[in-house]
PDB file of N, CA and C in Angstrom:
ATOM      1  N   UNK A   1     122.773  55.222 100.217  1.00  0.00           N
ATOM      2  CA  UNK A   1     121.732  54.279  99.893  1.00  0.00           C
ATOM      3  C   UNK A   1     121.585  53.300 101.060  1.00  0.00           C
ATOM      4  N   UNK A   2     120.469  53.128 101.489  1.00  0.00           N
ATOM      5  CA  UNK A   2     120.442  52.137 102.562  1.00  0.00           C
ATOM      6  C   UNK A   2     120.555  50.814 102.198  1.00  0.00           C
ATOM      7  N   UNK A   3     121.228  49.882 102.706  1.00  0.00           N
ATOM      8  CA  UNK A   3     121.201  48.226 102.705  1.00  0.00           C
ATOM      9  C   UNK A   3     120.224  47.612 102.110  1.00  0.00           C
ATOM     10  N   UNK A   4     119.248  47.324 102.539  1.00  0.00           N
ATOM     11  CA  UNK A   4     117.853  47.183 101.710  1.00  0.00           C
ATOM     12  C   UNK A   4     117.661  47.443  99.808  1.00  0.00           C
ATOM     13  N   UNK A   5     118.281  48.678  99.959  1.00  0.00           N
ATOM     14  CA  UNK A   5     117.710  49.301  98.730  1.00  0.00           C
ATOM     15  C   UNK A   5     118.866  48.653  97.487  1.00  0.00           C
ATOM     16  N   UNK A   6     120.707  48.841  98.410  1.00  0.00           N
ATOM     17  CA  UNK A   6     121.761  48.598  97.726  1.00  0.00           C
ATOM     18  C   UNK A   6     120.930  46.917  97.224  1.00  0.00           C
ATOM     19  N   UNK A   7     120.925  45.966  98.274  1.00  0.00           N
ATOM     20  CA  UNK A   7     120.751  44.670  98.197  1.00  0.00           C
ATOM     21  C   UNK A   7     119.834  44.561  96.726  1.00  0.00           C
ATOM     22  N   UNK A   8     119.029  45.287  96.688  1.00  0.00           N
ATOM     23  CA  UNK A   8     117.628  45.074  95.796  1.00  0.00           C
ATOM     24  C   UNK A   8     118.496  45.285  94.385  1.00  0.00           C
ATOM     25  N   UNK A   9     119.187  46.663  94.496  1.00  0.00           N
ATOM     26  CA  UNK A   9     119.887  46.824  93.534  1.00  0.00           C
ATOM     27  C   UNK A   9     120.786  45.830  92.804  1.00  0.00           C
ATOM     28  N   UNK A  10     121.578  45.263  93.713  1.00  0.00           N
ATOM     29  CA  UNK A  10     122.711  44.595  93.355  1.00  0.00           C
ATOM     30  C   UNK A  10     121.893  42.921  92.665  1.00  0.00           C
ATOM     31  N   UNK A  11     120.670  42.765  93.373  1.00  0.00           N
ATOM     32  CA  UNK A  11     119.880  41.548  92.438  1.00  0.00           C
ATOM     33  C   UNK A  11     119.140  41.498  91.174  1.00  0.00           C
ATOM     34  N   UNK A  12     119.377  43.320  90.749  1.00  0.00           N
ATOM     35  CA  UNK A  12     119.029  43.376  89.896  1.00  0.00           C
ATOM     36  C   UNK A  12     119.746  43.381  88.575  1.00  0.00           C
ATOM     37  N   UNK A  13     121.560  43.791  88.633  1.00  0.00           N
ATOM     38  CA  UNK A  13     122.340  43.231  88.375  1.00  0.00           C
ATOM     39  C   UNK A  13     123.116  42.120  88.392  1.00  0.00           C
ATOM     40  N   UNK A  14     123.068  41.415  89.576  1.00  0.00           N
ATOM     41  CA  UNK A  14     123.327  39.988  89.451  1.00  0.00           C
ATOM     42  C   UNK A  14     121.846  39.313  88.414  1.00  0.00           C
ATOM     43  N   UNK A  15     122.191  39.151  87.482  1.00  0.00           N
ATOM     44  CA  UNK A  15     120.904  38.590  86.523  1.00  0.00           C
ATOM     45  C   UNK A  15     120.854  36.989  86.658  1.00  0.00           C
ATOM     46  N   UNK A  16     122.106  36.461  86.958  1.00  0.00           N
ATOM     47  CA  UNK A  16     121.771  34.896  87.071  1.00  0.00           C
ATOM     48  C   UNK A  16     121.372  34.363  88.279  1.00  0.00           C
ATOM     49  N   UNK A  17     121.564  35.299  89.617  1.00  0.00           N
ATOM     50  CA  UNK A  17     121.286  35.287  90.639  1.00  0.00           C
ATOM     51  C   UNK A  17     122.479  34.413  91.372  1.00  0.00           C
ATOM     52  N   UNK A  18     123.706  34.566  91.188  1.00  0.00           N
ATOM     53  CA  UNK A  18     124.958  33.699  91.731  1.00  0.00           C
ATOM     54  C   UNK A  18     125.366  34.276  92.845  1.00  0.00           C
ATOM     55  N   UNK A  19     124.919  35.775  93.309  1.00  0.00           N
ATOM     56  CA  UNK A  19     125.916  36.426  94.299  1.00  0.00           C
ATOM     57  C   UNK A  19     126.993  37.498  93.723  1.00  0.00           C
ATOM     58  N   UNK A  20     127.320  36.897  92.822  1.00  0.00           N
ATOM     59  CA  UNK A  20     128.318  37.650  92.175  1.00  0.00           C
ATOM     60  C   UNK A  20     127.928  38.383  90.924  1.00  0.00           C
ATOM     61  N   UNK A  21     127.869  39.872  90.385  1.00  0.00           N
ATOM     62  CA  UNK A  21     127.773  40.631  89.125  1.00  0.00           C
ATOM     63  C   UNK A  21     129.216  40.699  88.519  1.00  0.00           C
ATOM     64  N   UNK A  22     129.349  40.075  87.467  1.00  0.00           N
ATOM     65  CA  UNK A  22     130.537  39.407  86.362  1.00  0.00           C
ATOM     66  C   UNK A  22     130.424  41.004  86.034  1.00  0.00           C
ATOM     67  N   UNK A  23     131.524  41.000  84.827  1.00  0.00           N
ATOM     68  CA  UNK A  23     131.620  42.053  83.839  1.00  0.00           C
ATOM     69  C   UNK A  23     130.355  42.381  82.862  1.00  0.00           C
ATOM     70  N   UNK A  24     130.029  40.868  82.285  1.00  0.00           N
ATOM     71  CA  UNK A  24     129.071  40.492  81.387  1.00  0.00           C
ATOM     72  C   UNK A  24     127.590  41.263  81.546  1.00  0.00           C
ATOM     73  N   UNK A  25     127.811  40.855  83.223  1.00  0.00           N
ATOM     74  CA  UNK A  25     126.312  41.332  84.150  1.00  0.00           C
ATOM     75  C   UNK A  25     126.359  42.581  83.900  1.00  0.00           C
ATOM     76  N   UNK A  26     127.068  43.287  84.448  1.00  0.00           N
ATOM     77  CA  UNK A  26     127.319  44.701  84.562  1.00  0.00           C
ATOM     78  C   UNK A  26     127.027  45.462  83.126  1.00  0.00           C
ATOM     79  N   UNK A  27     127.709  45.063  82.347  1.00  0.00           N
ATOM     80  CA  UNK A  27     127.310  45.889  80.531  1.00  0.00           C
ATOM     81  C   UNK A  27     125.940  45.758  80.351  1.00  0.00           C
ATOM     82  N   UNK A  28     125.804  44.168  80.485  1.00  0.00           N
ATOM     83  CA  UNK A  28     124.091  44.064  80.192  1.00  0.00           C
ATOM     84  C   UNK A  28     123.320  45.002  80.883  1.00  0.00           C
ATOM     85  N   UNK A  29     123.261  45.347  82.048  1.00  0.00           N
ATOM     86  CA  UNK A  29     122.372  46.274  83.163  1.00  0.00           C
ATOM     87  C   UNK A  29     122.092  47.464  82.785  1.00  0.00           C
ATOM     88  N   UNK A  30     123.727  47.887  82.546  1.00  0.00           N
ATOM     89  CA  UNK A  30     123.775  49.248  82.277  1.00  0.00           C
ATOM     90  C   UNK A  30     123.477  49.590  81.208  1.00  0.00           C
ATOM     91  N   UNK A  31     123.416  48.727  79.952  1.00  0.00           N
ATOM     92  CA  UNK A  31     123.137  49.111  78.775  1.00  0.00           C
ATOM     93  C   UNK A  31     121.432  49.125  78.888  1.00  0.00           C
ATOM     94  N   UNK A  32     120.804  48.333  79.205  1.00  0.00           N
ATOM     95  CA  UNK A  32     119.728  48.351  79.783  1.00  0.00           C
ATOM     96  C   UNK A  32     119.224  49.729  80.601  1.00  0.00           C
ATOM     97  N   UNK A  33     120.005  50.437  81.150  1.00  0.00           N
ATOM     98  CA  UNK A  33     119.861  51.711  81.952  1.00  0.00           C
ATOM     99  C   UNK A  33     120.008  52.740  80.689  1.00  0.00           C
ATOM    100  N   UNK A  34     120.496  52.588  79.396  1.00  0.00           N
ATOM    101  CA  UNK A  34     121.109  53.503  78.475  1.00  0.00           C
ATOM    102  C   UNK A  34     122.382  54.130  78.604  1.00  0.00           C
ATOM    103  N   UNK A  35     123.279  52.926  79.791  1.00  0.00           N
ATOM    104  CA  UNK A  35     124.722  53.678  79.798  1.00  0.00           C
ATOM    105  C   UNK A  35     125.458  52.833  79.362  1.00  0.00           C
ATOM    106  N   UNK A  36     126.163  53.235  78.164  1.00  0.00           N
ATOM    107  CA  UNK A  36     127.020  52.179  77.693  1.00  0.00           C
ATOM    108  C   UNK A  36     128.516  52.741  77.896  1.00  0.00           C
ATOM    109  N   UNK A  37     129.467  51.649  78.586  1.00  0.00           N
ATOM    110  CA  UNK A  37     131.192  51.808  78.764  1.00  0.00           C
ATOM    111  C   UNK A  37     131.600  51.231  78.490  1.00  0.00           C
ATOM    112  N   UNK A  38     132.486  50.884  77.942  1.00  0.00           N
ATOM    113  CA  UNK A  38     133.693  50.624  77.406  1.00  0.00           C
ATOM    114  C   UNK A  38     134.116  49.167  77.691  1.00  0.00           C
ATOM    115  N   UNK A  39     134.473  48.012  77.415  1.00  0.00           N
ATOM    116  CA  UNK A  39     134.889  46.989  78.088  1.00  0.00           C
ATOM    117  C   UNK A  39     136.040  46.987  78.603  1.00  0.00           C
ATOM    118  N   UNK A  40     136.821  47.367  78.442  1.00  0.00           N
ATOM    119  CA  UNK A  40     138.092  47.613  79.272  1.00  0.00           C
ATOM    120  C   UNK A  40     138.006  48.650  80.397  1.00  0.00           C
ATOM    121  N   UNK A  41     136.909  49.814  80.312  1.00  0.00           N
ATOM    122  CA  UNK A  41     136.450  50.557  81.542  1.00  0.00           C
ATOM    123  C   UNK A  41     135.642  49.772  82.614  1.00  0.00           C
ATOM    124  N   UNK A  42     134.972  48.695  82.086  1.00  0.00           N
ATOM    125  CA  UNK A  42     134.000  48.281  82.835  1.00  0.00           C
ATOM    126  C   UNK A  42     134.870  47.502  83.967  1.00  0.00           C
ATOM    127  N   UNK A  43     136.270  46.668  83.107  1.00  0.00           N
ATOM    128  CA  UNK A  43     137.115  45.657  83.476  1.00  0.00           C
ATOM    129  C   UNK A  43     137.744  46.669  84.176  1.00  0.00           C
ATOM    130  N   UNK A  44     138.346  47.724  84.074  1.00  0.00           N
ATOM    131  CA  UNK A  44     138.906  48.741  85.756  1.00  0.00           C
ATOM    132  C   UNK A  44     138.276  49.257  86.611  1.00  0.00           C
ATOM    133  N   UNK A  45     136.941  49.255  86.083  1.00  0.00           N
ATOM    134  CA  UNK A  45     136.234  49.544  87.501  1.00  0.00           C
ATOM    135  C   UNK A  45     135.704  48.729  88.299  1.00  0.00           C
ATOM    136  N   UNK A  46     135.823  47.390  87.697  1.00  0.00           N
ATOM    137  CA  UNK A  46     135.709  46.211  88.635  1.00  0.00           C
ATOM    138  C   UNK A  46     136.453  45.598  89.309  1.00  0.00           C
ATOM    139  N   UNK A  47     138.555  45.793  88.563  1.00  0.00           N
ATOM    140  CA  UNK A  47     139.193  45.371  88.882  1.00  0.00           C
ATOM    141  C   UNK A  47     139.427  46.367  90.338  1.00  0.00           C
ATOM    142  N   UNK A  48     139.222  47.872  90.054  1.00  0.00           N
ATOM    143  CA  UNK A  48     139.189  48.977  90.943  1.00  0.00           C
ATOM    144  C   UNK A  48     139.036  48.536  92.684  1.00  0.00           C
ATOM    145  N   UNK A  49     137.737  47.741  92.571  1.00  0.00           N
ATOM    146  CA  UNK A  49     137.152  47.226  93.596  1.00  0.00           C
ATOM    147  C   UNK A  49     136.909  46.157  94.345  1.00  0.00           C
ATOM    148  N   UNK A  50     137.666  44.976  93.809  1.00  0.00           N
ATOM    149  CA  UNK A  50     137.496  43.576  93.496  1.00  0.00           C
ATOM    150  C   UNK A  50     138.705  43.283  94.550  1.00  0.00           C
ATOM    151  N   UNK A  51     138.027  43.251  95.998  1.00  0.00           N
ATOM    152  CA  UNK A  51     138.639  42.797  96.721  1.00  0.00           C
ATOM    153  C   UNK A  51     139.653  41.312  96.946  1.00  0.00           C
ATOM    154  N   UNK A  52     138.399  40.415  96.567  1.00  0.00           N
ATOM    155  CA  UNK A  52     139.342  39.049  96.649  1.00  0.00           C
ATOM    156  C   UNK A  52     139.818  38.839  95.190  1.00  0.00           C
ATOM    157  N   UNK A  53     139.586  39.849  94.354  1.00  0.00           N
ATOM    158  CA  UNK A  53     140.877  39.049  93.152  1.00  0.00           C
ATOM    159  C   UNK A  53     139.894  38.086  92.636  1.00  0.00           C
ATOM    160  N   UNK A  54     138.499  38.109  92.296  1.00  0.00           N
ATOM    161  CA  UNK A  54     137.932  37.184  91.802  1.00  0.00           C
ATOM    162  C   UNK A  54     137.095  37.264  90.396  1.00  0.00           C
ATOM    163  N   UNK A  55     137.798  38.327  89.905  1.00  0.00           N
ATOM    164  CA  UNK A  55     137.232  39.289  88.535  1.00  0.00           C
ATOM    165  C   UNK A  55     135.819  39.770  88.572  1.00  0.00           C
ATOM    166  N   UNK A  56     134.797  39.620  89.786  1.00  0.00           N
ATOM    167  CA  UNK A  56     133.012  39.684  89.647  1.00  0.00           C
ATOM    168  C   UNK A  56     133.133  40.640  91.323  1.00  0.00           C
ATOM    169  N   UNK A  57     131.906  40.935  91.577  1.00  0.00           N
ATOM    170  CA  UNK A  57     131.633  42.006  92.558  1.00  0.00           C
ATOM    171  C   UNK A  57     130.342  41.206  92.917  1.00  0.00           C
ATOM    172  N   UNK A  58     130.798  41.243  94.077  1.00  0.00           N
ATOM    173  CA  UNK A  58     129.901  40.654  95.501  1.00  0.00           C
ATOM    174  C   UNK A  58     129.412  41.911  96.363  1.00  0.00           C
ATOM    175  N   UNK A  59     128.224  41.254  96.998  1.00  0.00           N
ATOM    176  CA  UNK A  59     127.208  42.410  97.573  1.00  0.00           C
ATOM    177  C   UNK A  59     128.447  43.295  98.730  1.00  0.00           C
ATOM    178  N   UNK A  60     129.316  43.320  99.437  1.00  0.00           N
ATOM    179  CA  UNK A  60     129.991  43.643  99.970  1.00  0.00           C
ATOM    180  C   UNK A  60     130.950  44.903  99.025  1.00  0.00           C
ATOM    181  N   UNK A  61     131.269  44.334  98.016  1.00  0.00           N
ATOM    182  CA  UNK A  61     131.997  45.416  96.899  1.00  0.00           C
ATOM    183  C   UNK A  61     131.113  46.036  96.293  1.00  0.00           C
ATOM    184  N   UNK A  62     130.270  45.887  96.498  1.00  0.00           N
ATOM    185  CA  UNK A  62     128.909  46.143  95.036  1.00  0.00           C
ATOM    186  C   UNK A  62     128.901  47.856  95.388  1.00  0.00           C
ATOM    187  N   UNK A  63     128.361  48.202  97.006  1.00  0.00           N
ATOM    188  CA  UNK A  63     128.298  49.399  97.355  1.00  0.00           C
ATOM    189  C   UNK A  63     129.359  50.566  96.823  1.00  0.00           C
ATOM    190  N   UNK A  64     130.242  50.107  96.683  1.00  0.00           N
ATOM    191  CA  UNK A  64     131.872  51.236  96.245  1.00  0.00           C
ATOM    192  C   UNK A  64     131.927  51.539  94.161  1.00  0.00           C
ATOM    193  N   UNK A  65     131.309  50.401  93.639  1.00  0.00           N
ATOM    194  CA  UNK A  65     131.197  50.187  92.293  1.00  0.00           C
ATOM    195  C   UNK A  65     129.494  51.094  92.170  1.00  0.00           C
ATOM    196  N   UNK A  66     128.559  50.881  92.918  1.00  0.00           N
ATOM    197  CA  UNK A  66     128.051  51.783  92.399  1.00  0.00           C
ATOM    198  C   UNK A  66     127.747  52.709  92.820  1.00  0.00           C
ATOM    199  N   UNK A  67     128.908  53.678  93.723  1.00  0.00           N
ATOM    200  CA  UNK A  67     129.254  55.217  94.348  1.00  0.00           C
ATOM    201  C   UNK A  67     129.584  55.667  92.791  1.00  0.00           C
ATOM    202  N   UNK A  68     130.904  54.786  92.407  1.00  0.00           N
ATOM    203  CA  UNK A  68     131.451  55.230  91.382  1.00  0.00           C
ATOM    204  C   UNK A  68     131.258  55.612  90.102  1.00  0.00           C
ATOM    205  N   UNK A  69     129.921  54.400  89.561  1.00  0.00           N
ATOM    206  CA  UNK A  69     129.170  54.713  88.780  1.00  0.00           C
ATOM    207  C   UNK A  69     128.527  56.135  88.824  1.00  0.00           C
ATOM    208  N   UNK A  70     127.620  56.068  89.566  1.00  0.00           N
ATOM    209  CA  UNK A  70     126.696  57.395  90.133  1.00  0.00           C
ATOM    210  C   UNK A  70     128.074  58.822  90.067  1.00  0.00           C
ATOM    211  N   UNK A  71     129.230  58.459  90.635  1.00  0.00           N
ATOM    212  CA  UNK A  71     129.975  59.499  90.405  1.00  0.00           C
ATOM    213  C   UNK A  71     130.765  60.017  88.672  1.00  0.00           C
ATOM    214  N   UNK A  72     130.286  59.119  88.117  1.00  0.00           N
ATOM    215  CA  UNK A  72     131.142  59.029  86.829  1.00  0.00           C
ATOM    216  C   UNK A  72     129.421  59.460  85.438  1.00  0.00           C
ATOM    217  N   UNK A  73     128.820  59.461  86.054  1.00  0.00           N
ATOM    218  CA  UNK A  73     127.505  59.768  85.184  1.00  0.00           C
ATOM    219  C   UNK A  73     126.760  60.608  86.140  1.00  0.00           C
ATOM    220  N   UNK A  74     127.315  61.169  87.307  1.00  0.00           N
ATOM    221  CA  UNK A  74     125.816  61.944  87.367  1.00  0.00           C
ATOM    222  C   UNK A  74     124.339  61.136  88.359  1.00  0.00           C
ATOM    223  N   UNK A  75     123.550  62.187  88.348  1.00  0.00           N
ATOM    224  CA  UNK A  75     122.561  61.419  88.764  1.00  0.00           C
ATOM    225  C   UNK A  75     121.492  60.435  87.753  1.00  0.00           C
ATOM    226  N   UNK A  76     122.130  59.083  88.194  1.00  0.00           N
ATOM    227  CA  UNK A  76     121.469  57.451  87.378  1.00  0.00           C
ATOM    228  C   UNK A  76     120.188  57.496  87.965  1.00  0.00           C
ATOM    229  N   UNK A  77     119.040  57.369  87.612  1.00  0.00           N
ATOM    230  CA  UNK A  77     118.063  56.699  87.633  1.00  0.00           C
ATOM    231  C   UNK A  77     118.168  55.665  87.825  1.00  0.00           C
ATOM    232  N   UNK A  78     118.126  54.176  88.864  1.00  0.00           N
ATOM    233  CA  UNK A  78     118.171  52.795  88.631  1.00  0.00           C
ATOM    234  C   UNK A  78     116.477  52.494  88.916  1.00  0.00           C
ATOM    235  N   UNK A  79     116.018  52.068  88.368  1.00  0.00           N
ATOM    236  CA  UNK A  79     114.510  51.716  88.841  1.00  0.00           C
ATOM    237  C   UNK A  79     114.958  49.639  89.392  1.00  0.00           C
ATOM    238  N   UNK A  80     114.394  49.758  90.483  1.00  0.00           N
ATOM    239  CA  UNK A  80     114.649  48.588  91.060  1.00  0.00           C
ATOM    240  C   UNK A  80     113.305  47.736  90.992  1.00  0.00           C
ATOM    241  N   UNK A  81     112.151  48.141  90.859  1.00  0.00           N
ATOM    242  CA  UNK A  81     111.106  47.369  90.687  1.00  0.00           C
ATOM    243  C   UNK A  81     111.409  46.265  89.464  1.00  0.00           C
ATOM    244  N   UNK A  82     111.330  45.079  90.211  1.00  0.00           N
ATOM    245  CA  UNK A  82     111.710  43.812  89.300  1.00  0.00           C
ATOM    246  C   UNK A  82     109.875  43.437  88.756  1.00  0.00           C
ATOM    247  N   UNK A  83     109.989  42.442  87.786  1.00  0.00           N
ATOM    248  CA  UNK A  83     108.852  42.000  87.496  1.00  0.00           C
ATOM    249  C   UNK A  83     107.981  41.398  88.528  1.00  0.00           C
ATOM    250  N   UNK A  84     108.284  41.016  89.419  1.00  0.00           N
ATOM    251  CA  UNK A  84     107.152  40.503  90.650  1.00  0.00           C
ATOM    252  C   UNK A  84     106.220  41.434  91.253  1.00  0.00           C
ATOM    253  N   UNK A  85     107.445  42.663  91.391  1.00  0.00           N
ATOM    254  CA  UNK A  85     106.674  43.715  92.017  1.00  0.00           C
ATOM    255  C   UNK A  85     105.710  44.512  91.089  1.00  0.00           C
ATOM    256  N   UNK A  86     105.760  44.543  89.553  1.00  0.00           N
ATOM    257  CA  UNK A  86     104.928  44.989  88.782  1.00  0.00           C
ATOM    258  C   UNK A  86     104.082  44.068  88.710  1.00  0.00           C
ATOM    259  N   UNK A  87     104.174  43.171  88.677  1.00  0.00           N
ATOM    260  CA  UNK A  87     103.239  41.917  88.918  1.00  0.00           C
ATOM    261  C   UNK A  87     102.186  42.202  89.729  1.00  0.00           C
ATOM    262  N   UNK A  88     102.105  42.190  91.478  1.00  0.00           N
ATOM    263  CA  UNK A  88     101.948  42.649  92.765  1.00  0.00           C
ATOM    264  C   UNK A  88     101.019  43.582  92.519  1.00  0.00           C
ATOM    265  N   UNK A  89     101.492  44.458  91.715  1.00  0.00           N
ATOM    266  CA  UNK A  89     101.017  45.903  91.522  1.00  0.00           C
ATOM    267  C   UNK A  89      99.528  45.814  90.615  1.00  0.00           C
ATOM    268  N   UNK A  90      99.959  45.610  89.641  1.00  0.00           N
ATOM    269  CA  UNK A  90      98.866  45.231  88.391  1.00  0.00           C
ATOM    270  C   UNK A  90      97.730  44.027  89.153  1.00  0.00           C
ATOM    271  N   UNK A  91      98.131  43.127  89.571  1.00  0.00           N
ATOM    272  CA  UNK A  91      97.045  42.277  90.718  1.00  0.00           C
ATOM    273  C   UNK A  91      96.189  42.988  91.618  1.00  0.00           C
ATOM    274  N   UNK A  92      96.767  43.740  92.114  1.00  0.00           N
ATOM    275  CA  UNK A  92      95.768  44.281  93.355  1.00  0.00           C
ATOM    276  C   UNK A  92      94.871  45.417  92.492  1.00  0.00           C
ATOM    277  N   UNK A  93      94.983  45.862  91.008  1.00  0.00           N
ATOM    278  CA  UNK A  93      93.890  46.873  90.921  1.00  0.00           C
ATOM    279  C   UNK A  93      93.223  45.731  89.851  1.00  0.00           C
ATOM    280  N   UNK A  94      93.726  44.544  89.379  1.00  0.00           N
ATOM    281  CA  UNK A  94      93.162  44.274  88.124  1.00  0.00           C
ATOM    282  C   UNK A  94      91.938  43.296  88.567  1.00  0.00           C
ATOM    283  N   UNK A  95      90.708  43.998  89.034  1.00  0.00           N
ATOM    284  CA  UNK A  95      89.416  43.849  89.224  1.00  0.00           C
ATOM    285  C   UNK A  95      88.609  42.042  88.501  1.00  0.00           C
ATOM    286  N   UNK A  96      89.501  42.758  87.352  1.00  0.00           N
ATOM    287  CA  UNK A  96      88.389  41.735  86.690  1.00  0.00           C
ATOM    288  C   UNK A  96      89.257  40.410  85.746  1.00  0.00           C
ATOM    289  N   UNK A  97      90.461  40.415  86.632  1.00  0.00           N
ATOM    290  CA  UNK A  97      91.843  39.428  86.298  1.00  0.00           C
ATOM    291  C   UNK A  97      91.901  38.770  84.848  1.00  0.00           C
ATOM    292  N   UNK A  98      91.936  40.198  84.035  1.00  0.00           N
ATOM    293  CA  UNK A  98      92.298  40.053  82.693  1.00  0.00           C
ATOM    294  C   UNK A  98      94.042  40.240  82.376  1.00  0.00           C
ATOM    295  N   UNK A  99      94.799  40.202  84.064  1.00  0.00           N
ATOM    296  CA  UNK A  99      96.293  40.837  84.021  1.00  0.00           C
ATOM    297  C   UNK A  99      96.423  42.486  82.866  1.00  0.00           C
ATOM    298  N   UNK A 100      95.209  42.596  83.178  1.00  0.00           N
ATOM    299  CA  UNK A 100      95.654  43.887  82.167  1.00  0.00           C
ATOM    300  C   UNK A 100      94.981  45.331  82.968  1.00  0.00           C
ATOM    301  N   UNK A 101      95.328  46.481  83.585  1.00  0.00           N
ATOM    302  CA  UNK A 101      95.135  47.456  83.970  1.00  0.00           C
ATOM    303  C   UNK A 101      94.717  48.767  83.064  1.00  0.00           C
ATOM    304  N   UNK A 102      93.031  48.639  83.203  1.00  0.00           N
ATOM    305  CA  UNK A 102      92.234  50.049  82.456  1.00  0.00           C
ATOM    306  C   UNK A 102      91.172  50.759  83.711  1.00  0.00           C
ATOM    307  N   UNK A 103      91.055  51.625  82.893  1.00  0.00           N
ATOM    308  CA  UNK A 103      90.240  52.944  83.556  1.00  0.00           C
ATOM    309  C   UNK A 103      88.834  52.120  84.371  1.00  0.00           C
ATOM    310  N   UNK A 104      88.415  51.269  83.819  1.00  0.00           N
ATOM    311  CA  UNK A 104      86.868  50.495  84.863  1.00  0.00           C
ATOM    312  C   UNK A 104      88.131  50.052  86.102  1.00  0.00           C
ATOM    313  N   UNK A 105      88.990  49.499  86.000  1.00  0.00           N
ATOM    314  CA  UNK A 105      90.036  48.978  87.157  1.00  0.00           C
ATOM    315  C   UNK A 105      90.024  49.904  88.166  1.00  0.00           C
ATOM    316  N   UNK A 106      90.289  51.329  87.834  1.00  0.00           N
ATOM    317  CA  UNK A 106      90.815  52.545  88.753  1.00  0.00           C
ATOM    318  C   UNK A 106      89.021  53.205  89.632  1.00  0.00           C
ATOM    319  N   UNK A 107      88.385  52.883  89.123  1.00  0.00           N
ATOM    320  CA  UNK A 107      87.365  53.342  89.077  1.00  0.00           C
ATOM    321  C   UNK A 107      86.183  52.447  89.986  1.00  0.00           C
ATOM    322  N   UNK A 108      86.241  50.924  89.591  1.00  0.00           N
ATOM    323  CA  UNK A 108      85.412  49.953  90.086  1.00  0.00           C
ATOM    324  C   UNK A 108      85.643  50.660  91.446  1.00  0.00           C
TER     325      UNK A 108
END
């Protein structure tokens, strides 16, 4: 995964935006993805990787936690488009700035 893409990723799990993805972060995400583990799995695969001993995963660890993931399920789907970028998206066709995207939109 390139830098860029990991980074995008890892802000999409950091949900409070601290730098750091807690345990807490991590269940929420993934359950959100439809993968649900274990809390005591979640707590060894963080402890797994958790260089400074600080119980949470920083963009630096983040890359090795989610090899492991991806290796432990298979190929994950993560969709990284956050709400801004659907935002972004829906703006540039929505013609007639009702924020809502229909067929006169695609068409105008």
């Amino acid at each position: 995964m390139q830098p860029t893409e990991l980074k995008r990723v890892f802000q999409m799990f950091d949900r409070n935006g601290d730098g750091l993805i807690s345990k807490e972060e991590l269940s929420h995400s993934l359950e959100n993805l439809g993968i649900f583990i274990p809390d005591q799995e979640l707590f060894n695969m963080i402890n797994k990787i958790d260089v400074d001993g600080d119980g949470c995963v920083d963009i630096d660890e983040f890359g090795e936690l989610y090899q492991s993931i991806m290796d432990e399920f298979g190929e994950l789907y993560l969709s990284i488009m956050d709400e801004r970028d659907c935002t972004r998206m829906i703006t540039k066709v929505d013609v007639d700035g009702d924020g809502m995207v229909n067929y006169k939109n695609f068409k105008g």
